[in-house]
PDB file of N, CA and C in Angstrom:
ATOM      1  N   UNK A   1      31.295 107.086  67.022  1.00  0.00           N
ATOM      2  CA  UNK A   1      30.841 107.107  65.624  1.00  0.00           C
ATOM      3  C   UNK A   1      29.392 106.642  65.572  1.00  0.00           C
ATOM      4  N   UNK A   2      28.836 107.443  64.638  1.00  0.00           N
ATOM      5  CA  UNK A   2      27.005 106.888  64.921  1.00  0.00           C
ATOM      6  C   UNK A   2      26.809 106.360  63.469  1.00  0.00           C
ATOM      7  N   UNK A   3      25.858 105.799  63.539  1.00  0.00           N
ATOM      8  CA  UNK A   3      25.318 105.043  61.923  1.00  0.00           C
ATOM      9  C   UNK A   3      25.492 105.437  60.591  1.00  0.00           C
ATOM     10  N   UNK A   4      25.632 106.825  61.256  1.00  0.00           N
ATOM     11  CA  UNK A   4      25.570 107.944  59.343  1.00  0.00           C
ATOM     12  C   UNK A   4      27.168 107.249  58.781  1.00  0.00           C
ATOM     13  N   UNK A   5      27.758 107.653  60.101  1.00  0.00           N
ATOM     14  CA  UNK A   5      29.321 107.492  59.777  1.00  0.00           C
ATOM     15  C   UNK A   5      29.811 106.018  59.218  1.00  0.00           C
ATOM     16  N   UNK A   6      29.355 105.314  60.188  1.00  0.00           N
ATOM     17  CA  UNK A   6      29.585 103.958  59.532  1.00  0.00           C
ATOM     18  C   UNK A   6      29.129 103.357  58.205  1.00  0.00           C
ATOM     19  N   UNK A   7      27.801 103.863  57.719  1.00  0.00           N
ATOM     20  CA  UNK A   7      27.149 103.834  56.470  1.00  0.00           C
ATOM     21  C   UNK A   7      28.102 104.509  55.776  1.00  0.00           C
ATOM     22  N   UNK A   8      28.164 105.477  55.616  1.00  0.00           N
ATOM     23  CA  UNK A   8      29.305 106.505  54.714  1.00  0.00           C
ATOM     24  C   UNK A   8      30.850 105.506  54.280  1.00  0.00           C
ATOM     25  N   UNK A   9      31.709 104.606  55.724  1.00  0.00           N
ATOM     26  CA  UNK A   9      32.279 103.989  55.995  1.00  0.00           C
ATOM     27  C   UNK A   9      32.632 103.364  54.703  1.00  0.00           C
ATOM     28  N   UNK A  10      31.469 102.299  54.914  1.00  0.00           N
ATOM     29  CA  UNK A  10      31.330 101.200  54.516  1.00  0.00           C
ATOM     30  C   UNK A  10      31.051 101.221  52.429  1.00  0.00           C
ATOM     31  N   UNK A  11      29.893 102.362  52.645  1.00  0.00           N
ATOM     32  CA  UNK A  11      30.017 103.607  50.947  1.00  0.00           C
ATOM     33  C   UNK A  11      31.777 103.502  50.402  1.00  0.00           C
ATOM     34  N   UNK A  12      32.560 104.402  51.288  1.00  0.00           N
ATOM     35  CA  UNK A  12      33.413 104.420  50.511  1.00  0.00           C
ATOM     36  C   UNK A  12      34.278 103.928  50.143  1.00  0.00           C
ATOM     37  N   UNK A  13      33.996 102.490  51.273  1.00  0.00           N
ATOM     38  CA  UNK A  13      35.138 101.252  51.210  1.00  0.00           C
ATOM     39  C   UNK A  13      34.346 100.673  49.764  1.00  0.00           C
ATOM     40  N   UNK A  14      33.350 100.118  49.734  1.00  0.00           N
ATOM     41  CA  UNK A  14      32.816  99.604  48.194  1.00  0.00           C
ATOM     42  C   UNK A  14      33.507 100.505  47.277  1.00  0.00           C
ATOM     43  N   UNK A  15      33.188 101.491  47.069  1.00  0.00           N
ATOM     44  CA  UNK A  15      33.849 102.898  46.104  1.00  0.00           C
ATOM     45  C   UNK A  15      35.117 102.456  45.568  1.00  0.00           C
ATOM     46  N   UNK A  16      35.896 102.706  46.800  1.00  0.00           N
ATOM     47  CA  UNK A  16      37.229 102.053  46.712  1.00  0.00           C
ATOM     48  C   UNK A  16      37.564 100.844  46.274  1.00  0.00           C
ATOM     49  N   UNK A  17      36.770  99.917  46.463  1.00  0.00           N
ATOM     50  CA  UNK A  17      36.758  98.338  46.146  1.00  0.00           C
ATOM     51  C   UNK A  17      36.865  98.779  44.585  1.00  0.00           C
ATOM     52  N   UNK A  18      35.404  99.160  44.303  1.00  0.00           N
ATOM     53  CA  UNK A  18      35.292  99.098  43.235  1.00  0.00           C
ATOM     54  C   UNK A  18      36.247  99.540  42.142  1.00  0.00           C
ATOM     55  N   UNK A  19      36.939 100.918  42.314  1.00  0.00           N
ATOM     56  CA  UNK A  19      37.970 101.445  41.345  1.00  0.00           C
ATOM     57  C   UNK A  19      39.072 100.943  41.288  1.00  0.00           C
ATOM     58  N   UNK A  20      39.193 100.290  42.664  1.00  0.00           N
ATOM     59  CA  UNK A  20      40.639  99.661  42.498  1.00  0.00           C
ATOM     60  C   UNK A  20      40.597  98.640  41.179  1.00  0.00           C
ATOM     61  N   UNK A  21      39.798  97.862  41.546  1.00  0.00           N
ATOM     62  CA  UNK A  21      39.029  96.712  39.847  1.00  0.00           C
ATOM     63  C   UNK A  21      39.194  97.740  38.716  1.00  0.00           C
ATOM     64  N   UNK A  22      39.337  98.647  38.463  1.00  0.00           N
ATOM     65  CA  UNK A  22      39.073  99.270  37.623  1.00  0.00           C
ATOM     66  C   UNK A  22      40.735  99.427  36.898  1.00  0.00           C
ATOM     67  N   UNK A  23      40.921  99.720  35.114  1.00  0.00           N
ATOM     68  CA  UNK A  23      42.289 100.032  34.802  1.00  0.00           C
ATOM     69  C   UNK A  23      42.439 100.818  35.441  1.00  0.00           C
ATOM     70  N   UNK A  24      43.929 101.404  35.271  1.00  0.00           N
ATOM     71  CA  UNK A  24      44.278 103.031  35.612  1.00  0.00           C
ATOM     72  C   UNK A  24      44.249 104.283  34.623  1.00  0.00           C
ATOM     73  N   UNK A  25      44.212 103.649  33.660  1.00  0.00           N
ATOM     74  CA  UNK A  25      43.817 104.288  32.271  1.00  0.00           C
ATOM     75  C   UNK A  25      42.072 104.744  32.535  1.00  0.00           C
ATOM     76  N   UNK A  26      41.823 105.918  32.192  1.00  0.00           N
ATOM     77  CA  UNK A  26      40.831 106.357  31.687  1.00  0.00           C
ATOM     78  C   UNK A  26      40.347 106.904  30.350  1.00  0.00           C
ATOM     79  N   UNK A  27      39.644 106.530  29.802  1.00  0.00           N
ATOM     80  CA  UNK A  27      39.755 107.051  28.310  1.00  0.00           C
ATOM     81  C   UNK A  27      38.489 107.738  28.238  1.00  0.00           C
ATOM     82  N   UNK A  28      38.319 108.657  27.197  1.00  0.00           N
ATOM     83  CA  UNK A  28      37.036 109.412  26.417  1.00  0.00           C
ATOM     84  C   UNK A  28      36.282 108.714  26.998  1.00  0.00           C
ATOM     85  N   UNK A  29      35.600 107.031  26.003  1.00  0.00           N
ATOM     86  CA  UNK A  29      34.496 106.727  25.470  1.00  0.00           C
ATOM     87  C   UNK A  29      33.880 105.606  26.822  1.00  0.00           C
ATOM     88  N   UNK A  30      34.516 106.339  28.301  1.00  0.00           N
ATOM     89  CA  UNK A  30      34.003 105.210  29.447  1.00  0.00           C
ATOM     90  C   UNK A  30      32.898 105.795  29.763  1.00  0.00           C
ATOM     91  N   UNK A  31      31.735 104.971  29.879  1.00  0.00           N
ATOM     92  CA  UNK A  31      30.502 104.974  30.060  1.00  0.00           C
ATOM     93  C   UNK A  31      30.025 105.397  31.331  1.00  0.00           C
ATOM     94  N   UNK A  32      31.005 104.701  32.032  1.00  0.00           N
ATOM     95  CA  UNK A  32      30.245 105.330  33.541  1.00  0.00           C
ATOM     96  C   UNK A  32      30.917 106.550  34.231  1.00  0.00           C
ATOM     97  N   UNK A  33      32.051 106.870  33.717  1.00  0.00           N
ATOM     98  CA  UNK A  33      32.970 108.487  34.051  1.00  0.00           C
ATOM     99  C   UNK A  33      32.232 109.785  32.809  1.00  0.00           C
ATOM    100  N   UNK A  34      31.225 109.269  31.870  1.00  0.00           N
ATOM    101  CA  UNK A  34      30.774 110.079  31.220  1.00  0.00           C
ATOM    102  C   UNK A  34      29.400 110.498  32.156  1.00  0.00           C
ATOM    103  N   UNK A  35      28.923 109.474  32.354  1.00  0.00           N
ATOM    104  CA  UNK A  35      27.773 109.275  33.484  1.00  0.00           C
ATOM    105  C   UNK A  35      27.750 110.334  34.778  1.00  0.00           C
ATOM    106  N   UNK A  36      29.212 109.994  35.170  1.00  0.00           N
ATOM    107  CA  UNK A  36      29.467 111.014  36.512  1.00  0.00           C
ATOM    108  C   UNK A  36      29.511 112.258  36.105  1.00  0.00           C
ATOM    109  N   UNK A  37      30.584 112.832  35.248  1.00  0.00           N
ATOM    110  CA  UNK A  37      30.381 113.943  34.423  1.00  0.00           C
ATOM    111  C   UNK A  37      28.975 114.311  33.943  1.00  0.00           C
ATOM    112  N   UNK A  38      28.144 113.806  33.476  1.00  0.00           N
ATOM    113  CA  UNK A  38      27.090 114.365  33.233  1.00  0.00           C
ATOM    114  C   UNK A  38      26.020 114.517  34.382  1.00  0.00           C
ATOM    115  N   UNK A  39      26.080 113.695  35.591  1.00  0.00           N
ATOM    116  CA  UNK A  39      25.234 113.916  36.656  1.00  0.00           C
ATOM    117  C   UNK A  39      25.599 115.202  37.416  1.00  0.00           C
ATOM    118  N   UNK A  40      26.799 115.530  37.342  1.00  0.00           N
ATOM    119  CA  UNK A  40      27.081 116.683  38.657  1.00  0.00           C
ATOM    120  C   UNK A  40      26.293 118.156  38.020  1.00  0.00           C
ATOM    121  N   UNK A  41      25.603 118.959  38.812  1.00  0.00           N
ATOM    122  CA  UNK A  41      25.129 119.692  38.400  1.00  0.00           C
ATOM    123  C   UNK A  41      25.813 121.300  38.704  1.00  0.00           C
ATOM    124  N   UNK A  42      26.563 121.983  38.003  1.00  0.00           N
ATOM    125  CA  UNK A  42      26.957 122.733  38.369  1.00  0.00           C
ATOM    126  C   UNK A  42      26.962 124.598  38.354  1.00  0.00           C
ATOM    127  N   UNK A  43      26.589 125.365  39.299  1.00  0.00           N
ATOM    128  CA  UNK A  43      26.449 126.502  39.653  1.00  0.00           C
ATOM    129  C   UNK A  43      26.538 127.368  38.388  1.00  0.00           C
ATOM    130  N   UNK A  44      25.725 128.056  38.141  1.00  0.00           N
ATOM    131  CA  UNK A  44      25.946 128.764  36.591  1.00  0.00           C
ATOM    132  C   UNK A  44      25.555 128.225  35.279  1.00  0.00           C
ATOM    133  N   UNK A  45      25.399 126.893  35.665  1.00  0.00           N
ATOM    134  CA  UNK A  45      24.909 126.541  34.268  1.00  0.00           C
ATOM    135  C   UNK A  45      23.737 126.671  33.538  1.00  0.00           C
ATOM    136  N   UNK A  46      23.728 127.288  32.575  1.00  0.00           N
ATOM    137  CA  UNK A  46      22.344 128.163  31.605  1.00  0.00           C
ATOM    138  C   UNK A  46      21.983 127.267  31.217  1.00  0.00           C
ATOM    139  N   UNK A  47      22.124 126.122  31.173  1.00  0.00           N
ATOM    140  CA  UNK A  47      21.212 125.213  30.657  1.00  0.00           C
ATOM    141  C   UNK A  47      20.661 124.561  31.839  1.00  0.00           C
ATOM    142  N   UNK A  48      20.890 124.536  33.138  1.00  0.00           N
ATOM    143  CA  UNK A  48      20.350 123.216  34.192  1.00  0.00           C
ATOM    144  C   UNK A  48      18.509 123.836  34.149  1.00  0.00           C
ATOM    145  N   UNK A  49      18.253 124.701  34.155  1.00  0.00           N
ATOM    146  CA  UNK A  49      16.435 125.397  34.149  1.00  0.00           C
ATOM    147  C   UNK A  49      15.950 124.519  33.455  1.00  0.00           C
ATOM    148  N   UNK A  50      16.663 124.238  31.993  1.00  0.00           N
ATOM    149  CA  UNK A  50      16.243 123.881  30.914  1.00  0.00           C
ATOM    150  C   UNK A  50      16.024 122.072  30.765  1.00  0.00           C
ATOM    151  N   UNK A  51      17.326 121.661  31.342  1.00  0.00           N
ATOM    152  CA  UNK A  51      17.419 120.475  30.855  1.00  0.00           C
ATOM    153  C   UNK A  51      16.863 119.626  32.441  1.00  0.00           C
ATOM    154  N   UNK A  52      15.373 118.967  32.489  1.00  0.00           N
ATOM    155  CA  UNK A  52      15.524 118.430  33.974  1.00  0.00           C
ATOM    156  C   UNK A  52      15.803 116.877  33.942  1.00  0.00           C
ATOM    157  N   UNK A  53      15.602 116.451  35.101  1.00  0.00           N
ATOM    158  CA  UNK A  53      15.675 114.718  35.072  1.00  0.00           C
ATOM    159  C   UNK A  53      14.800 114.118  34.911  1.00  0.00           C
ATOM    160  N   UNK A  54      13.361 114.824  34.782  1.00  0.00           N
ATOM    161  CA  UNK A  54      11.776 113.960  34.621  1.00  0.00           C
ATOM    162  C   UNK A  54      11.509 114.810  33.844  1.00  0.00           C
ATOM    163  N   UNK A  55      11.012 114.692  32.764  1.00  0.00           N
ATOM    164  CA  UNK A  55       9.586 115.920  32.594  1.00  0.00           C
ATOM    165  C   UNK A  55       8.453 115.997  33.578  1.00  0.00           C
ATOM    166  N   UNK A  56       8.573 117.341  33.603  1.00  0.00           N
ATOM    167  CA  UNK A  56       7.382 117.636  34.572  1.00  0.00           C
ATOM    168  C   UNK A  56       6.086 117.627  33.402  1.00  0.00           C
ATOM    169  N   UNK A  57       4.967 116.863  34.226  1.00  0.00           N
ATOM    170  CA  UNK A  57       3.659 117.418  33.349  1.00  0.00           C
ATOM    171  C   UNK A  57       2.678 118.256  33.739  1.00  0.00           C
ATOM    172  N   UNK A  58       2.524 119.316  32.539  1.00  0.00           N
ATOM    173  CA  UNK A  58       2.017 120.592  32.331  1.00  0.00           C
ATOM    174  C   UNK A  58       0.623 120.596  32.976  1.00  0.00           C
ATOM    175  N   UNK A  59       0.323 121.510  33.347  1.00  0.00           N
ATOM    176  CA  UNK A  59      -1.012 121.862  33.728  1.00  0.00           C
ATOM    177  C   UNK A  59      -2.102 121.751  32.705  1.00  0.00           C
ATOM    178  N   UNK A  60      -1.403 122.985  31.296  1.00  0.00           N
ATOM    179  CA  UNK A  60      -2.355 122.777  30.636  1.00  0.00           C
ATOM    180  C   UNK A  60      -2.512 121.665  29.427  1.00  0.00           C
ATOM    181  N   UNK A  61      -3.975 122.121  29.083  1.00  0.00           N
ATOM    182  CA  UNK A  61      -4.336 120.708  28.136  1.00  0.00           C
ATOM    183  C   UNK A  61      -3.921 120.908  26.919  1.00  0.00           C
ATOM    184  N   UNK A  62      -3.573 119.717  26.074  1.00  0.00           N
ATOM    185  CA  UNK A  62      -3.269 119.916  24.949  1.00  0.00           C
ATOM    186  C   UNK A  62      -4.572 119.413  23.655  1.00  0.00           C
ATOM    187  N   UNK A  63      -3.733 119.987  22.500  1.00  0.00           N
ATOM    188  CA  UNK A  63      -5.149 119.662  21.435  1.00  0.00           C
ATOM    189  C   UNK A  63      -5.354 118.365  21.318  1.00  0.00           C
ATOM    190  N   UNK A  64      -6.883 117.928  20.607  1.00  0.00           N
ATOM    191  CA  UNK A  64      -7.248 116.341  20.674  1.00  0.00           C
ATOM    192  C   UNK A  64      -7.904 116.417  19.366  1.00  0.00           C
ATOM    193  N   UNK A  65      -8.015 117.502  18.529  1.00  0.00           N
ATOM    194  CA  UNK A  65      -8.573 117.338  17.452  1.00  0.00           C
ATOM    195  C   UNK A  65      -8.019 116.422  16.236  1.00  0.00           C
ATOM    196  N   UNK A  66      -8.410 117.291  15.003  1.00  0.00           N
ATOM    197  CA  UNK A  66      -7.639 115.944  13.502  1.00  0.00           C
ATOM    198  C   UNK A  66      -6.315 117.311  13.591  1.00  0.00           C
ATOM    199  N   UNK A  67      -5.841 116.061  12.968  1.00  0.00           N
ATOM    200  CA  UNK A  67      -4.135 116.741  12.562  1.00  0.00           C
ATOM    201  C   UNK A  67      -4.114 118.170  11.965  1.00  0.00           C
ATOM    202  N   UNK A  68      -3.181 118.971  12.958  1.00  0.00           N
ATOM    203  CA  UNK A  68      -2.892 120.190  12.221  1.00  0.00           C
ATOM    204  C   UNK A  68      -1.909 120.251  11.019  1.00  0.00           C
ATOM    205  N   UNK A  69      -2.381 121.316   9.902  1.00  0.00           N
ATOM    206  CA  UNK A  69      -1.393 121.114   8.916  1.00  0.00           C
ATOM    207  C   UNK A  69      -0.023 121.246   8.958  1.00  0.00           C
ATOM    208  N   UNK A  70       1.143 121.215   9.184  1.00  0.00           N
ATOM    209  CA  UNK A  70       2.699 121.102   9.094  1.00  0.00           C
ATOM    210  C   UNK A  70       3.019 122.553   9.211  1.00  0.00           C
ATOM    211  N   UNK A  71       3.881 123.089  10.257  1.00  0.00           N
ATOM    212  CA  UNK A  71       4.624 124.007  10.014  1.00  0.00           C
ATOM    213  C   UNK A  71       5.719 124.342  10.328  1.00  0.00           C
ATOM    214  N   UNK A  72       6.395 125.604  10.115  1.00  0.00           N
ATOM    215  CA  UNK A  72       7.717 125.957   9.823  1.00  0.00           C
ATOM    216  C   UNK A  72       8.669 125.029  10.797  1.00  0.00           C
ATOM    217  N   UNK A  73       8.277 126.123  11.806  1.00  0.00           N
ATOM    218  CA  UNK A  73       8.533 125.495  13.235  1.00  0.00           C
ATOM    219  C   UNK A  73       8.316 124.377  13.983  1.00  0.00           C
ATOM    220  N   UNK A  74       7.378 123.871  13.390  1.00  0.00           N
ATOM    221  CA  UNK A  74       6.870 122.431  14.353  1.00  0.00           C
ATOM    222  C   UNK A  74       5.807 122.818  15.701  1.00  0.00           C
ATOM    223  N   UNK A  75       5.091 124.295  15.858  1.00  0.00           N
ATOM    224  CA  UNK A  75       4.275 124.589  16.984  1.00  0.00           C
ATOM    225  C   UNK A  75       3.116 123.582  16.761  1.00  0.00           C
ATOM    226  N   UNK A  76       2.958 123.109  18.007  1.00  0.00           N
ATOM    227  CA  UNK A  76       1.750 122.544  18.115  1.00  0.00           C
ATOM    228  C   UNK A  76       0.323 123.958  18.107  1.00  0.00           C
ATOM    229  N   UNK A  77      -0.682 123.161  17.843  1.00  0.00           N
ATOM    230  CA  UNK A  77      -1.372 124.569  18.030  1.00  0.00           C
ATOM    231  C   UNK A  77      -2.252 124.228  19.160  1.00  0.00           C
ATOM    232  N   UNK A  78      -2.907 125.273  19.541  1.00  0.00           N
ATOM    233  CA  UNK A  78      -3.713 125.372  20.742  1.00  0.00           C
ATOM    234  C   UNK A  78      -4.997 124.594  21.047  1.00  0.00           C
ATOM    235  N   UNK A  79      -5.164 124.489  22.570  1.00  0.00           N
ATOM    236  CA  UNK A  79      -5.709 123.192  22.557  1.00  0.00           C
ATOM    237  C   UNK A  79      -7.286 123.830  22.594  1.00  0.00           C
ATOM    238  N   UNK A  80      -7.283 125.142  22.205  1.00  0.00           N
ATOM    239  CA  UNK A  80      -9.045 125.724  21.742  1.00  0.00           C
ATOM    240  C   UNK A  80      -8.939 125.684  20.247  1.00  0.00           C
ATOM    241  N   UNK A  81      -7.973 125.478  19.379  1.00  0.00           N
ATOM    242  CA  UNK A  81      -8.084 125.404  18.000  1.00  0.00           C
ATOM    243  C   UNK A  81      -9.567 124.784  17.680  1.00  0.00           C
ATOM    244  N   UNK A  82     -10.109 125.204  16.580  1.00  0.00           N
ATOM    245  CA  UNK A  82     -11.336 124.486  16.102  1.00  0.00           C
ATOM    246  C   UNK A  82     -10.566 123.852  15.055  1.00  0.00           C
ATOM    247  N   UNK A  83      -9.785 123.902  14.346  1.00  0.00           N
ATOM    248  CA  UNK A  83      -9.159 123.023  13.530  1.00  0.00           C
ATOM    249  C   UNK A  83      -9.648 123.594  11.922  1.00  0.00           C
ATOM    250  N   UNK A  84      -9.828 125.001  12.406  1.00  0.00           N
ATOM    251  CA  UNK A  84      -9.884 125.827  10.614  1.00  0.00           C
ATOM    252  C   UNK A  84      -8.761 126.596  10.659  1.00  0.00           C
ATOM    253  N   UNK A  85      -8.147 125.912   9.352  1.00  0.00           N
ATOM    254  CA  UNK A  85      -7.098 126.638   8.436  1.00  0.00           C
ATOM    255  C   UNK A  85      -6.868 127.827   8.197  1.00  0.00           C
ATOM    256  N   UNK A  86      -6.774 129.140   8.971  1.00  0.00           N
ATOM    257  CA  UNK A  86      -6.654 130.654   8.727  1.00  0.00           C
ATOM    258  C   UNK A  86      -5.552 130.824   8.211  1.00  0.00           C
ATOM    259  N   UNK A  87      -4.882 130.677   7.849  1.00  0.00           N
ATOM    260  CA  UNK A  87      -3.413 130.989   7.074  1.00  0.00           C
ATOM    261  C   UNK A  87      -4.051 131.639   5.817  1.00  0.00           C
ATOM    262  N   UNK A  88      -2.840 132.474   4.808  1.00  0.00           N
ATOM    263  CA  UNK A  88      -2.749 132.676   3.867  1.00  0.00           C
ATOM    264  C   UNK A  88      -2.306 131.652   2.891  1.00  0.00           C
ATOM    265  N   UNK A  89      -2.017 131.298   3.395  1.00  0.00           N
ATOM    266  CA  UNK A  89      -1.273 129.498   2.495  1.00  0.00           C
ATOM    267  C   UNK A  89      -0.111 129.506   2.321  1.00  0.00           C
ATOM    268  N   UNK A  90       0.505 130.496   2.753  1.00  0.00           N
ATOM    269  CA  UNK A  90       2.499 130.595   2.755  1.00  0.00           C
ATOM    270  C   UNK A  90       3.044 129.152   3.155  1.00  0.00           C
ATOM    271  N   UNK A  91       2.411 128.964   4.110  1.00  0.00           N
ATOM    272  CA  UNK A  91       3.186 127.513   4.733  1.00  0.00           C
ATOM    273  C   UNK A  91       2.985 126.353   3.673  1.00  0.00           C
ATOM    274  N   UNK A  92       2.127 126.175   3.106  1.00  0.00           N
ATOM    275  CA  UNK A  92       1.900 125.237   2.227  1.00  0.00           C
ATOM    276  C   UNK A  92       2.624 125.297   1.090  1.00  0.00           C
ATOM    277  N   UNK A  93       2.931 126.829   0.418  1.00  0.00           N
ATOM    278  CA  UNK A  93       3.360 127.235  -0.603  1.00  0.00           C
ATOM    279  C   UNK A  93       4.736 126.790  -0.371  1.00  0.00           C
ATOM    280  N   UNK A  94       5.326 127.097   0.712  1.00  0.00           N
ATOM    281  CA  UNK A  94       6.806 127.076   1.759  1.00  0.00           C
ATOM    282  C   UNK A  94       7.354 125.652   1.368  1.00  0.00           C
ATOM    283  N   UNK A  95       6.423 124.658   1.963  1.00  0.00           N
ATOM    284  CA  UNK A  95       6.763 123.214   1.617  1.00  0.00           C
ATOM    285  C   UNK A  95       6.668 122.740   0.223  1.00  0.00           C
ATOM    286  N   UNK A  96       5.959 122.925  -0.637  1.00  0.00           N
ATOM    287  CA  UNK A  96       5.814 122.667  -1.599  1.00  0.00           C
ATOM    288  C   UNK A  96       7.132 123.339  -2.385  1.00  0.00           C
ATOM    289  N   UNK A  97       7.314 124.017  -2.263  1.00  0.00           N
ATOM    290  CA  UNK A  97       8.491 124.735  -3.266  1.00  0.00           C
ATOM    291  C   UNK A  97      10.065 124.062  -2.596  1.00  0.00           C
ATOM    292  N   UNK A  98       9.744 123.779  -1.073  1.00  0.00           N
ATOM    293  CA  UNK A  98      10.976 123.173  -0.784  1.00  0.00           C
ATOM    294  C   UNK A  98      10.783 121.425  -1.267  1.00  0.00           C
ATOM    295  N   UNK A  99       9.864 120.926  -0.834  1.00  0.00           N
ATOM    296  CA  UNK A  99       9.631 119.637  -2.072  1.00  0.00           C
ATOM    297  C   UNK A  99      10.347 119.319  -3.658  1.00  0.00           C
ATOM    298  N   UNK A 100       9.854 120.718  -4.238  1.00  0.00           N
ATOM    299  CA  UNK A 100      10.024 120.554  -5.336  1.00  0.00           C
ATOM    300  C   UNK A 100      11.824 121.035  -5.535  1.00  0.00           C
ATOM    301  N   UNK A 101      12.439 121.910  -5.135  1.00  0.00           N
ATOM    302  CA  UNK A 101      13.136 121.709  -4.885  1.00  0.00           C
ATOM    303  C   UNK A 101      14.328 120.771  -4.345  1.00  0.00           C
ATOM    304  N   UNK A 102      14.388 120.107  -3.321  1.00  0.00           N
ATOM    305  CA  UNK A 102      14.476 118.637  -2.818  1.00  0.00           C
ATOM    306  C   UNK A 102      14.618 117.576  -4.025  1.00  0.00           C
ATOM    307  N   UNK A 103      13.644 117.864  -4.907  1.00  0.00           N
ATOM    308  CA  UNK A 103      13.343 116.370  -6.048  1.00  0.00           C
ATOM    309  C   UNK A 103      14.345 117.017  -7.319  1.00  0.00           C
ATOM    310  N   UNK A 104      13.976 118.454  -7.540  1.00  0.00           N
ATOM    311  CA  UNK A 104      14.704 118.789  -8.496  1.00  0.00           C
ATOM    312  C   UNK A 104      16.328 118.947  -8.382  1.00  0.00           C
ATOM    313  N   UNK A 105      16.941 118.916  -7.069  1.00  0.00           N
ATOM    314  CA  UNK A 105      18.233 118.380  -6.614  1.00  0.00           C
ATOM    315  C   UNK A 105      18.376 117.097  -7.038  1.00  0.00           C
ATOM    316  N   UNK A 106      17.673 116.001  -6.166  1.00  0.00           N
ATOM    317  CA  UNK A 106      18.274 114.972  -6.133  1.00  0.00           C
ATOM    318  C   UNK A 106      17.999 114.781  -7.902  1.00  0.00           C
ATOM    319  N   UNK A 107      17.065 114.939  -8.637  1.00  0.00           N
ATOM    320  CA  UNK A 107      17.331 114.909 -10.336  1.00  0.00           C
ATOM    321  C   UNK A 107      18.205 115.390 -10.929  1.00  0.00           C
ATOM    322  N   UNK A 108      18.592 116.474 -10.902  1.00  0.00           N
ATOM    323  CA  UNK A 108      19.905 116.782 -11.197  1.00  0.00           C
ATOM    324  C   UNK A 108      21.059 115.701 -10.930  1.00  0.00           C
ATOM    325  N   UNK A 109      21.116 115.661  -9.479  1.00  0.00           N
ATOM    326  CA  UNK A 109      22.516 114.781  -8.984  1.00  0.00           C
ATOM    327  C   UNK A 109      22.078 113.484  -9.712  1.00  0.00           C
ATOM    328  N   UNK A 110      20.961 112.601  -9.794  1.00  0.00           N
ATOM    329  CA  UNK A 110      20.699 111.544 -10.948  1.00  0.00           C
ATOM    330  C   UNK A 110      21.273 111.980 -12.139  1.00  0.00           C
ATOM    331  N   UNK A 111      21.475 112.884 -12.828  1.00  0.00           N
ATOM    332  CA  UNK A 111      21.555 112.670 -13.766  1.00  0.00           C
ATOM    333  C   UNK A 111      23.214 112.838 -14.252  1.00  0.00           C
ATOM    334  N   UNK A 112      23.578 113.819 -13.302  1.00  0.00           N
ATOM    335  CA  UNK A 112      24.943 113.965 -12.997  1.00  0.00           C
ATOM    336  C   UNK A 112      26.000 112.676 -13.083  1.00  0.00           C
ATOM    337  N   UNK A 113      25.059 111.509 -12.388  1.00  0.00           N
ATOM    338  CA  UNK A 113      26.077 110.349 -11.924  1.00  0.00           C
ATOM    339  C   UNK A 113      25.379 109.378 -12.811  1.00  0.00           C
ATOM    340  N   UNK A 114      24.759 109.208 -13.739  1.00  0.00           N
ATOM    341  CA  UNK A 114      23.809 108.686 -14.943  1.00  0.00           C
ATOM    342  C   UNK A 114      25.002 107.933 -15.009  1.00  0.00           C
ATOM    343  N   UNK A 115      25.684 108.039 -16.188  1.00  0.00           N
ATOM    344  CA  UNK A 115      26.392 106.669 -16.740  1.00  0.00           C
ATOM    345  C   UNK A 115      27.915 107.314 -16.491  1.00  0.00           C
ATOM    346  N   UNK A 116      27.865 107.202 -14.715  1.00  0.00           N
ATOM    347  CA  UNK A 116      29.476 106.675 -13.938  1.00  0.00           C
ATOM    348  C   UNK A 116      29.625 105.291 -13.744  1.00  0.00           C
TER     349      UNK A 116
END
């Protein structure tokens, strides 16, 4: 037997140590069997591309200018932006009407529950 083996050995005697300590019951909300479950990475999965263990950082640069105005999506914009507003103003119009909306709900429901 050479070193790997005995290392391995000795691995799975702790292992063992360890679970034996452990109930025999396993439930949902155990922290470290959710842990294992979520570490194994498995063949086919459409999400593993997606989801990594570090972020990798990007090559390219991002913007450093003043704040871009708010949109739909949340895109950052590009890091050659000069930081002029070309839109038609939909996006602004977009939020604003969902704002007003938003307030004119929750006024309603105020007034709804007024004198409960």
């Amino acid at each position: 037997r050479g070193l790997v083996q005995k290392r391995q050995g000795r691995e799975a005697r702790a292992h063992e140590a360890e679970y034996s300590a452990r109930p025999l019951a396993q439930y949902e909300d155990n922290a470290d069997r959710d842990a294992a479950m979520r570490g194994v990475e498995r063949w086919g999965d459409p999400m593993l591309g997606r989801l990594s263990k570090q972020s990798k950082p990007s090559g390219k640069p991002k913007y450093s200018g003043p704040p871009a105005p708010p949109n739909r999506f949340h895109i950052p914009p590009g890091y050659e932006w000069d930081g002029v507003d070309r839109s038609n103003g939909y996006e602004k119009q977009f939020f604003k009407a969902q704002g007003e909306a938003r307030a004119r709900s929750e006024q309603a429901h105020m007034w709804a529950v007024a004198d409960m």
